[in-house]
N, C-alpha and C. Protein backbone atom coordinates (compact mmCIF):
# COMPACT_ATOMS: atom_id res chain seq x y z
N UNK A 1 -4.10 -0.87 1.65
CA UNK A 1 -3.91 -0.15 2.90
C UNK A 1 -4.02 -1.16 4.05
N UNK A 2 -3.16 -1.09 4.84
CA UNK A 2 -3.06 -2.31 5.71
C UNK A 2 -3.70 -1.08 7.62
N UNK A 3 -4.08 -1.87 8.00
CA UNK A 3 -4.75 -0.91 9.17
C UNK A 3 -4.37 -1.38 10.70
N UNK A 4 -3.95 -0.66 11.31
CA UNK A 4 -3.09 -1.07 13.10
C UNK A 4 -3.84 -0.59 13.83
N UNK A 5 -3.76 -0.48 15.11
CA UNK A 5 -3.37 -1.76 15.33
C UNK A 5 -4.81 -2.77 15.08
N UNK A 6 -4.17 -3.70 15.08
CA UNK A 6 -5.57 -4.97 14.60
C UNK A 6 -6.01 -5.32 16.08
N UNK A 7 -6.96 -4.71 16.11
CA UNK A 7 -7.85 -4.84 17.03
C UNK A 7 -8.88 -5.53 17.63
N UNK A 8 -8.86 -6.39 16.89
CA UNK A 8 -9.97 -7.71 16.45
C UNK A 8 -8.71 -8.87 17.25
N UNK A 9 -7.75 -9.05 17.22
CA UNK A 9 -6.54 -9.72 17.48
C UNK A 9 -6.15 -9.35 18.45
N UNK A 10 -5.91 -8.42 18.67
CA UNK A 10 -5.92 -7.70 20.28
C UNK A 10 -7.00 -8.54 21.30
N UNK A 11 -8.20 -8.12 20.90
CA UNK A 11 -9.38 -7.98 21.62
C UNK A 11 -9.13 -9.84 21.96
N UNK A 12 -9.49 -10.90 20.63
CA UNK A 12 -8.88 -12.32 20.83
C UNK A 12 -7.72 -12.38 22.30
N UNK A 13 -6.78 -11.93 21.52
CA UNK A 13 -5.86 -12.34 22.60
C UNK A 13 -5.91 -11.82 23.93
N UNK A 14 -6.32 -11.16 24.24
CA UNK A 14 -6.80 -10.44 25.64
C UNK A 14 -7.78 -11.48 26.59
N UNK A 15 -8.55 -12.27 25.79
CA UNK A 15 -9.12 -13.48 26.35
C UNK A 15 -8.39 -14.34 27.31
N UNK A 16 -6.63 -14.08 26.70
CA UNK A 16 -5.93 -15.51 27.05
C UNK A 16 -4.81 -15.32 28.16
N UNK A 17 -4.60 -13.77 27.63
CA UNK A 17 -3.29 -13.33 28.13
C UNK A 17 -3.68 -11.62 28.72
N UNK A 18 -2.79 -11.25 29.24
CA UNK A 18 -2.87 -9.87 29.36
C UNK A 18 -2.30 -8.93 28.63
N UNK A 19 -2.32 -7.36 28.78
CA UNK A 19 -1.79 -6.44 27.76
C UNK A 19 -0.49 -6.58 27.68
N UNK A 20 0.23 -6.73 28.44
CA UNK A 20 1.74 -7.07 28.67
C UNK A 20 1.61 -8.58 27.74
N UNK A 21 0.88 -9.26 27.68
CA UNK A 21 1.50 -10.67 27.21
C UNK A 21 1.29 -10.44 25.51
N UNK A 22 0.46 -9.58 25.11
CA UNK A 22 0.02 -9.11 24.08
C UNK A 22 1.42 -8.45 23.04
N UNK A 23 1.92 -7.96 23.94
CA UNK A 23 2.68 -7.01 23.67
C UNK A 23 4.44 -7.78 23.25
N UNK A 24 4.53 -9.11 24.47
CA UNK A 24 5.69 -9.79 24.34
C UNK A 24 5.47 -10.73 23.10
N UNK A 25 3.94 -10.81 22.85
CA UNK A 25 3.73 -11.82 21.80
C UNK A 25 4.48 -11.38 20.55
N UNK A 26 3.63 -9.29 20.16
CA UNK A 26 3.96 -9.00 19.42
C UNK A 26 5.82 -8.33 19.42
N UNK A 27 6.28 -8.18 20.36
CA UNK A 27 8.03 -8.12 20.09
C UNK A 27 8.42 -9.44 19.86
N UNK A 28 8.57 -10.46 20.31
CA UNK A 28 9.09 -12.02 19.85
C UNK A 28 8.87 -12.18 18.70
N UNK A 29 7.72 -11.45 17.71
CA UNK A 29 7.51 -11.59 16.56
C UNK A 29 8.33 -10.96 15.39
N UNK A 30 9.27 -9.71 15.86
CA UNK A 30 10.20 -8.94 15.25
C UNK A 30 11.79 -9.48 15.27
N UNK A 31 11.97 -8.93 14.03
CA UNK A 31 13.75 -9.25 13.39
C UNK A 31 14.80 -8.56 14.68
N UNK A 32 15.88 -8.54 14.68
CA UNK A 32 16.51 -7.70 15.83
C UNK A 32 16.68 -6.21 15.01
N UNK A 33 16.66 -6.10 14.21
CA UNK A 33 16.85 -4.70 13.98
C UNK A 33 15.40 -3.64 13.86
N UNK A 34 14.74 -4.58 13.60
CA UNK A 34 13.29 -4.05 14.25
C UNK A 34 12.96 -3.58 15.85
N UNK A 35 13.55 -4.35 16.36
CA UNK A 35 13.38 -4.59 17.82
C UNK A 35 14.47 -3.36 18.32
N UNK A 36 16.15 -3.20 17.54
CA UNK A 36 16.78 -2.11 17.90
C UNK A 36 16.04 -0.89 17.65
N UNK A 37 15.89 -0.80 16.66
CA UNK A 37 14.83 0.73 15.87
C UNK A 37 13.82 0.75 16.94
N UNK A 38 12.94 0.13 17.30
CA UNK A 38 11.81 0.54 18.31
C UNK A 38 12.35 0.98 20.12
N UNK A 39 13.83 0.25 19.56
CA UNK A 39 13.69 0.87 21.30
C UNK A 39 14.48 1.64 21.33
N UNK A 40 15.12 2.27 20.24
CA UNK A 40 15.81 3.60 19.93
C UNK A 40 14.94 4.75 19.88
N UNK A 41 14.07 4.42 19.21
CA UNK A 41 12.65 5.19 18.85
C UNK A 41 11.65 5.95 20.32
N UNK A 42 12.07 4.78 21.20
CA UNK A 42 11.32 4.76 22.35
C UNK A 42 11.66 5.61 23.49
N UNK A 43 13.02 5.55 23.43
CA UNK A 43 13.57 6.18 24.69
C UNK A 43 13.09 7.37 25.63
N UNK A 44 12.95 8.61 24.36
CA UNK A 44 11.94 10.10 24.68
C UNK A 44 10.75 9.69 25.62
N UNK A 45 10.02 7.96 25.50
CA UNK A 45 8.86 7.67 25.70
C UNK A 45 8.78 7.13 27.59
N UNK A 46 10.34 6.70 27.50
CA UNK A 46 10.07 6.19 28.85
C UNK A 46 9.80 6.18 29.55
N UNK A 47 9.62 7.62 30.49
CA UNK A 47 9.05 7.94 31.86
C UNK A 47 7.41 7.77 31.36
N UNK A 48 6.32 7.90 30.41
CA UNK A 48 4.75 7.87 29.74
C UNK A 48 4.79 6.18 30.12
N UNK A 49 6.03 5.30 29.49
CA UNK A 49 5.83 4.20 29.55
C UNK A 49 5.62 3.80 30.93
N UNK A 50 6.61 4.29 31.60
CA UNK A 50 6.49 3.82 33.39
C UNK A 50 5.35 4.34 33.90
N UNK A 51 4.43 5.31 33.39
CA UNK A 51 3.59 5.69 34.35
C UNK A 51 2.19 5.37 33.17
N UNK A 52 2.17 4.33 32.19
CA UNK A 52 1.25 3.31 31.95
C UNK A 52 0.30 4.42 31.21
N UNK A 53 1.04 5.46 30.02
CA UNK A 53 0.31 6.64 29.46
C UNK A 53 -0.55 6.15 28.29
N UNK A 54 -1.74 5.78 28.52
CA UNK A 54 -2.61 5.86 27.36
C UNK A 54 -2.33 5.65 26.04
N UNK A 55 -2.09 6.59 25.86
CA UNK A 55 -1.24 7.16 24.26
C UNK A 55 -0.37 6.49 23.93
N UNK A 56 0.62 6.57 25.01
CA UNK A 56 1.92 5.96 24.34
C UNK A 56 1.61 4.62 24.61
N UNK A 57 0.84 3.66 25.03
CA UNK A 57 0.30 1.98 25.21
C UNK A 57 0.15 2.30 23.49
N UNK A 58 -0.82 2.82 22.90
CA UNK A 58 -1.25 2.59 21.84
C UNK A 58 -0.21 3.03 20.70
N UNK A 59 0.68 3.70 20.72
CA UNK A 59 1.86 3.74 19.72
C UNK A 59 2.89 2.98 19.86
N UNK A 60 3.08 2.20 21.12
CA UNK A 60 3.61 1.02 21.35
C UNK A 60 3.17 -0.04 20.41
N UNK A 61 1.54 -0.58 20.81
CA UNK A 61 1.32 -1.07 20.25
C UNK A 61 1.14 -1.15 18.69
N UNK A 62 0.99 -0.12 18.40
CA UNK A 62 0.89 0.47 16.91
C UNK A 62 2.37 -0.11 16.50
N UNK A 63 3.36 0.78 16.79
CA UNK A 63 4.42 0.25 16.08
C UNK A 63 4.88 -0.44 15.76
N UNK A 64 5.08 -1.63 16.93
CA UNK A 64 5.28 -2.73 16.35
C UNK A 64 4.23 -4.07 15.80
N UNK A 65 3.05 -3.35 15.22
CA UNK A 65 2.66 -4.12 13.90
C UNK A 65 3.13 -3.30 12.81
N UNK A 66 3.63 -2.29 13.14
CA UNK A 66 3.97 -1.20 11.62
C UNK A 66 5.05 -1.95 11.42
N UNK A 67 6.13 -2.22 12.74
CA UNK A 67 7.62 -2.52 12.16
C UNK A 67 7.37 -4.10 11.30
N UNK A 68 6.26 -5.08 12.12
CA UNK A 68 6.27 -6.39 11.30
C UNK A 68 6.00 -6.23 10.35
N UNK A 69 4.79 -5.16 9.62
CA UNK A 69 4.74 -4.64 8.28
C UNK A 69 5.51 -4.32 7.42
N UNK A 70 6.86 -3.42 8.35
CA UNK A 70 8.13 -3.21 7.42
C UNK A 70 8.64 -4.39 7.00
N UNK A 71 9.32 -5.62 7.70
CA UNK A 71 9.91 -6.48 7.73
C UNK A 71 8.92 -7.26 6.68
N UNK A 72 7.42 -7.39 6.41
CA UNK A 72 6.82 -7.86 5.33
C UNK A 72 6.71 -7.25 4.23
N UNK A 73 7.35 -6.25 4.20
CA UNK A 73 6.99 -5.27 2.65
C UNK A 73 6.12 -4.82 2.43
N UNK A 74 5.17 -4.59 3.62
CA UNK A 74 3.86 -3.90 3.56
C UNK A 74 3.47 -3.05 4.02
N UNK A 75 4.27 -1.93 3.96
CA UNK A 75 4.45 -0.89 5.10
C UNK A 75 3.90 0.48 4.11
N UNK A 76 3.32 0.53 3.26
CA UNK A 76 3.09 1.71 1.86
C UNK A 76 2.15 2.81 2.87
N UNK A 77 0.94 2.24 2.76
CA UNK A 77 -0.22 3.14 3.08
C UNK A 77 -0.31 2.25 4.42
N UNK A 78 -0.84 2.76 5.53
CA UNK A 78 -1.14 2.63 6.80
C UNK A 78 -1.79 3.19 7.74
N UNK A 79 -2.99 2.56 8.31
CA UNK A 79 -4.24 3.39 8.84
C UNK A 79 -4.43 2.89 10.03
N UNK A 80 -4.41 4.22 10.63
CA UNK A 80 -4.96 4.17 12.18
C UNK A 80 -6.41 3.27 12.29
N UNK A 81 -6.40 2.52 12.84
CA UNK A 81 -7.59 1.58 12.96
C UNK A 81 -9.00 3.01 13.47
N UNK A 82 -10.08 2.61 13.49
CA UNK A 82 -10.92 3.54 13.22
C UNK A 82 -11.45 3.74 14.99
N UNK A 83 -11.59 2.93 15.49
CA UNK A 83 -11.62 2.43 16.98
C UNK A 83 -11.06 3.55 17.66
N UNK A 84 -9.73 3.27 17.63
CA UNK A 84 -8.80 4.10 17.67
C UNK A 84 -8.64 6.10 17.64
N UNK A 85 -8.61 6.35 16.58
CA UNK A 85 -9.00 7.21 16.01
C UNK A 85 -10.37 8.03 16.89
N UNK A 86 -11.53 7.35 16.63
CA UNK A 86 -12.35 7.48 17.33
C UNK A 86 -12.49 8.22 18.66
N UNK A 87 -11.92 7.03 19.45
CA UNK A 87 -11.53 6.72 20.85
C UNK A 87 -10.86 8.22 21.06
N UNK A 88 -10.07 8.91 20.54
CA UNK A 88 -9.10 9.65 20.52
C UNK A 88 -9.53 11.01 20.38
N UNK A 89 -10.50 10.68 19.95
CA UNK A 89 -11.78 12.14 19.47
C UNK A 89 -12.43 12.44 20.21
N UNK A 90 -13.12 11.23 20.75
CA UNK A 90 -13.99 11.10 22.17
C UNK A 90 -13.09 11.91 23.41
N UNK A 91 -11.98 11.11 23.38
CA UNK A 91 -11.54 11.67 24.77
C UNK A 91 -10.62 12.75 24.93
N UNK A 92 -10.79 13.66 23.73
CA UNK A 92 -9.98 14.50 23.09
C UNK A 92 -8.31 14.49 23.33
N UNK A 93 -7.87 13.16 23.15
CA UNK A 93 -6.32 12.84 23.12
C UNK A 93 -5.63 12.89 21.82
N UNK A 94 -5.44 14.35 21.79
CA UNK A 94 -4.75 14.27 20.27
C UNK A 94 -3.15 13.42 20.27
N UNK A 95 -3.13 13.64 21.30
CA UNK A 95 -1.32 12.57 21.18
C UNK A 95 -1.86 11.32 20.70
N UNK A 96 -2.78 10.64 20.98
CA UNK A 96 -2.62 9.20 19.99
C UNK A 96 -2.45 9.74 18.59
N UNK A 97 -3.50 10.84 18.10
CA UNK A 97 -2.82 11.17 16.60
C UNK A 97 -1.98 11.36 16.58
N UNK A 98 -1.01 12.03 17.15
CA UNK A 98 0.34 13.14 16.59
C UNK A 98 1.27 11.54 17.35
N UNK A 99 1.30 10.96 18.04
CA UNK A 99 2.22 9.59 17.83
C UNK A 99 2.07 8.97 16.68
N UNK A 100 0.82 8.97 16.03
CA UNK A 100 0.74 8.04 15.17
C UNK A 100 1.55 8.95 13.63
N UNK A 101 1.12 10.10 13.57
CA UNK A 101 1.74 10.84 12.40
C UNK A 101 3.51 10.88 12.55
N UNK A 102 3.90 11.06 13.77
CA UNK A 102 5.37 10.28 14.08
C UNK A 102 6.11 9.47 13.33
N UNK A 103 4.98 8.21 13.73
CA UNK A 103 5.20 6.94 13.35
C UNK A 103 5.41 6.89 11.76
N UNK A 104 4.70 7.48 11.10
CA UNK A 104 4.29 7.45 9.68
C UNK A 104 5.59 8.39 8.96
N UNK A 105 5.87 9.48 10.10
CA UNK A 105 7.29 10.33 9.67
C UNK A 105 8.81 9.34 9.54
N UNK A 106 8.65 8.70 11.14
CA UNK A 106 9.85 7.72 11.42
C UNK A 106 9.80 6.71 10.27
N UNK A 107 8.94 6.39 9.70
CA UNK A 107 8.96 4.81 8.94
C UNK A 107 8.39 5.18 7.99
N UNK A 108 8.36 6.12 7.63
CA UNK A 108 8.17 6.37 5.90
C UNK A 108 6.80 6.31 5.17
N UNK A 109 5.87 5.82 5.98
CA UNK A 109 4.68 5.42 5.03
C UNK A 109 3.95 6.81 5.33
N UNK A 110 2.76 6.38 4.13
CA UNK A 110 1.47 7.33 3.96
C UNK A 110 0.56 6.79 5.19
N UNK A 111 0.21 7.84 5.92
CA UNK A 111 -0.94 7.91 6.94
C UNK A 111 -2.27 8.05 6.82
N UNK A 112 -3.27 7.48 7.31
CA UNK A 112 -4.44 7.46 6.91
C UNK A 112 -5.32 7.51 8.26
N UNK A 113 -6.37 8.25 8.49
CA UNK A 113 -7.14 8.15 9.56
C UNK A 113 -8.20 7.41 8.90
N UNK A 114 -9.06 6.76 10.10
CA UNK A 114 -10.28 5.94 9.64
C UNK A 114 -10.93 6.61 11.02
N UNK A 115 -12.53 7.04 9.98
CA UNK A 115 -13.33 7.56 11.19
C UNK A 115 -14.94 7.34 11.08
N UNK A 116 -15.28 7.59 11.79
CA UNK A 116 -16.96 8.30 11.76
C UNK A 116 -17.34 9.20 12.45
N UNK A 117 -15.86 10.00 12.62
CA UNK A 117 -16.40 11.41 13.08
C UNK A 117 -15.46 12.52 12.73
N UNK A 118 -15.88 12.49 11.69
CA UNK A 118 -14.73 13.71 10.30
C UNK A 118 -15.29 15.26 10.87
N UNK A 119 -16.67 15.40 12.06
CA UNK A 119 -16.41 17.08 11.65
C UNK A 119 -15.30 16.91 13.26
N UNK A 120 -15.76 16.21 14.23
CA UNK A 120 -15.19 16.15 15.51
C UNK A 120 -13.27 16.10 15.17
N UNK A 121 -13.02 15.33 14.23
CA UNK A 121 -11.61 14.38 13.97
C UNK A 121 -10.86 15.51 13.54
N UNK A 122 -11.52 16.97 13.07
CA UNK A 122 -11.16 18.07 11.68
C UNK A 122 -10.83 18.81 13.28
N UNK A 123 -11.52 19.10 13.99
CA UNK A 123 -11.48 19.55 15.26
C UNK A 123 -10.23 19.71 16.04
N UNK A 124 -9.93 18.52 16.45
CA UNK A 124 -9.15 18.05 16.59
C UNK A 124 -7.53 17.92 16.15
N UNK A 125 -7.76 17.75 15.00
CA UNK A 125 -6.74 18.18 14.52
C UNK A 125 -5.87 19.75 14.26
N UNK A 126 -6.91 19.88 14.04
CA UNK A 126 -6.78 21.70 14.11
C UNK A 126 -5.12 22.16 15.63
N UNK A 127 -5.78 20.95 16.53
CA UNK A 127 -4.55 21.24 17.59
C UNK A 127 -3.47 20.39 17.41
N UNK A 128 -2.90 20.04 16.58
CA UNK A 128 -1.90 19.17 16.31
C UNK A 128 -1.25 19.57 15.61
N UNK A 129 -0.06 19.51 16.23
CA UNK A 129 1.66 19.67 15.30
C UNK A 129 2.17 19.46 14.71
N UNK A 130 2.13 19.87 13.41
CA UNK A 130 2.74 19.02 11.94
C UNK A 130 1.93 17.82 11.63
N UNK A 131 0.93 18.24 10.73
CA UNK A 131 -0.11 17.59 10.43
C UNK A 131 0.17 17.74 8.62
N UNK A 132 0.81 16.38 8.40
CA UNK A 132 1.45 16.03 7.01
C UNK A 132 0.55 16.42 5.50
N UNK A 133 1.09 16.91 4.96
CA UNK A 133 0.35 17.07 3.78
C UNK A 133 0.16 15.93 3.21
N UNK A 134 0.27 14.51 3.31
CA UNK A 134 -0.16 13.45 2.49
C UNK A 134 -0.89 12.76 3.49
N UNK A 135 -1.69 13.27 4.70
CA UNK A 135 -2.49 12.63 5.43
C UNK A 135 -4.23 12.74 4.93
N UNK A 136 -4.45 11.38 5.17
CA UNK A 136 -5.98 10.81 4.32
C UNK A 136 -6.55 10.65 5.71
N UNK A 137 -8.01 11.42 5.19
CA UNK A 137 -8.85 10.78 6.34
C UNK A 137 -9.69 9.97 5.29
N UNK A 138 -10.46 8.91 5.93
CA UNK A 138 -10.95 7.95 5.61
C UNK A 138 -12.41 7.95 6.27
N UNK A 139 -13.42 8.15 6.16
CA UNK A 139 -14.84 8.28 6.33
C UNK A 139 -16.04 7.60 5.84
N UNK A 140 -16.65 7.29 6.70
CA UNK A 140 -18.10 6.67 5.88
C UNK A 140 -19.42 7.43 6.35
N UNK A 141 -19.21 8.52 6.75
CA UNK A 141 -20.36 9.38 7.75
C UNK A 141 -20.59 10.48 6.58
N UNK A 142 -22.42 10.36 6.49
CA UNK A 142 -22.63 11.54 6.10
C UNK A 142 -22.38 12.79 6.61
N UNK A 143 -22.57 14.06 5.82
CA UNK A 143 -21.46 15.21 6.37
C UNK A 143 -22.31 16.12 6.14
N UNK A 144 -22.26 17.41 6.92
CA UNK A 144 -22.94 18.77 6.73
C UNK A 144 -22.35 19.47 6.11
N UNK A 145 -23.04 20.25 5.54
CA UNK A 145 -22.62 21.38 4.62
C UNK A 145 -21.18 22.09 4.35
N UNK A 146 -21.07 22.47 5.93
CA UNK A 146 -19.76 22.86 6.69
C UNK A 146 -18.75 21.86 6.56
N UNK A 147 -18.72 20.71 6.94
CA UNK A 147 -17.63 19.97 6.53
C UNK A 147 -17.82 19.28 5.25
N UNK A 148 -18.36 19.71 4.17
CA UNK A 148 -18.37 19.61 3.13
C UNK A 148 -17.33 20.54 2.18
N UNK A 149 -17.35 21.93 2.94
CA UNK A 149 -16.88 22.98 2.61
C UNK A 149 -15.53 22.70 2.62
N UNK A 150 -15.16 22.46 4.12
CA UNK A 150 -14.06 22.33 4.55
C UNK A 150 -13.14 21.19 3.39
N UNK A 151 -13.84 20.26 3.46
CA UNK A 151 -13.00 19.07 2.76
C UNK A 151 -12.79 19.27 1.43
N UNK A 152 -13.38 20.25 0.63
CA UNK A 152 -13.04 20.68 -0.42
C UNK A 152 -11.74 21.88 -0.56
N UNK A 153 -11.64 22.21 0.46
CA UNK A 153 -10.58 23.43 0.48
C UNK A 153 -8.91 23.34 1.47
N UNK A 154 -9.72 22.17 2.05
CA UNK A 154 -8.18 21.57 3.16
C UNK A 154 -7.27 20.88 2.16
N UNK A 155 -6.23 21.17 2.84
CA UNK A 155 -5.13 20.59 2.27
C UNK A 155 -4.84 18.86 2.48
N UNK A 156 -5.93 18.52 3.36
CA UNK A 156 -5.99 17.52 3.95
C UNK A 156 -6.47 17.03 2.41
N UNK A 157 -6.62 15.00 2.54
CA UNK A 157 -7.41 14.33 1.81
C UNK A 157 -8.33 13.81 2.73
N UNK A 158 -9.86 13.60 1.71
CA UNK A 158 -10.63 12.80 2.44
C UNK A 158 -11.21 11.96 1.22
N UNK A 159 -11.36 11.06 1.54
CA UNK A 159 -12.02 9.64 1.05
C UNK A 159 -13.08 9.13 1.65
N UNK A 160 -14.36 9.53 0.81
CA UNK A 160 -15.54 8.72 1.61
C UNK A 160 -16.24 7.25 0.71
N UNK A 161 -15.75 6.34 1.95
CA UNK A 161 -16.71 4.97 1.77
C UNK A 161 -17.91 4.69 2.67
N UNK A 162 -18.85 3.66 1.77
CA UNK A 162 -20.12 3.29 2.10
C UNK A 162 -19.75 2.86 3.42
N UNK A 163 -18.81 2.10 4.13
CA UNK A 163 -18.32 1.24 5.51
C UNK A 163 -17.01 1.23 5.49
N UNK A 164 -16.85 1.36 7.14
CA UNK A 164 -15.38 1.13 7.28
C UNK A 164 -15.03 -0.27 7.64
């Protein structure tokens, strides 16, 4: 399972450059038909893009490590970085999810959330639009009863590890 955006690399390069330079780093890094597909992909996005939308920064950025993933053959399973995810729970922005389940529709792969907050993340989701039957949440948080229940009877998957 390969996990986006890499955030650890982000965070590095942000030292040197800005989000914009981040961003030209990662398009210069794509094939041209990568680069056509994303900005075909994009268009619906443009006026969010001009007015510097949260969400769509982060499925920007998301995508194109997904598309360099395509172009590497490593595009199978693919997980919302947990940060992320998180972040998204906190500030109850379900559009970073439902861009990201998009993403996973547009380009074929299996989707995966990474969290430590599976009853908040279940929440959440609950308001989101076409929420894929091969979507994994990914967890390392002990759980109450209640979302014990739940995860046994959702159609969802969940996978719990010791650390994310």
């Amino acid at each position: 399972m390969m996990i986006v955006p890499n955030v650890e690399a982000v965070a590095r390069e942000m030292t040197t450059t800005s989000q914009v330079g981040v961003i030209i780093k990662r398009v210069k890094q794509l094939g041209i038909w990568s680069l056509m597909k994303m900005g075909v992909n994009n268009i619906p996005y443009l006026h969010k893009i001009a007015k510097k939308d949260f969400a769509v920064g982060i499925k920007i950025l998301t995508e194109l490590e997904i598309l360099k993933l395509r172009e590497l053959g490593k595009a199978k399973n693919i997980a919302l970085h947990q940060q992320m995810v998180d972040m998204a729970v906190a500030l109850k922005n379900r559009r970073v999810i439902e861009y990201f389940l998009i993403l996973a529709k547009n380009y074929g792969f299996n989707p995966y959330l990474l969290t430590f907050n599976a009853g908040p993340l279940i929440k959440l989701l609950s308001a989101v639009r076409h929420v894929p039957s091969n979507l994994v949440v990914v967890t390392s948080e002990a759980h109450d009863e209640g979302i014990k229940r739940y995860m046994k009877i959702s159609h969802l998957h969940f996978i719990h590890v010791e650390t994310l």
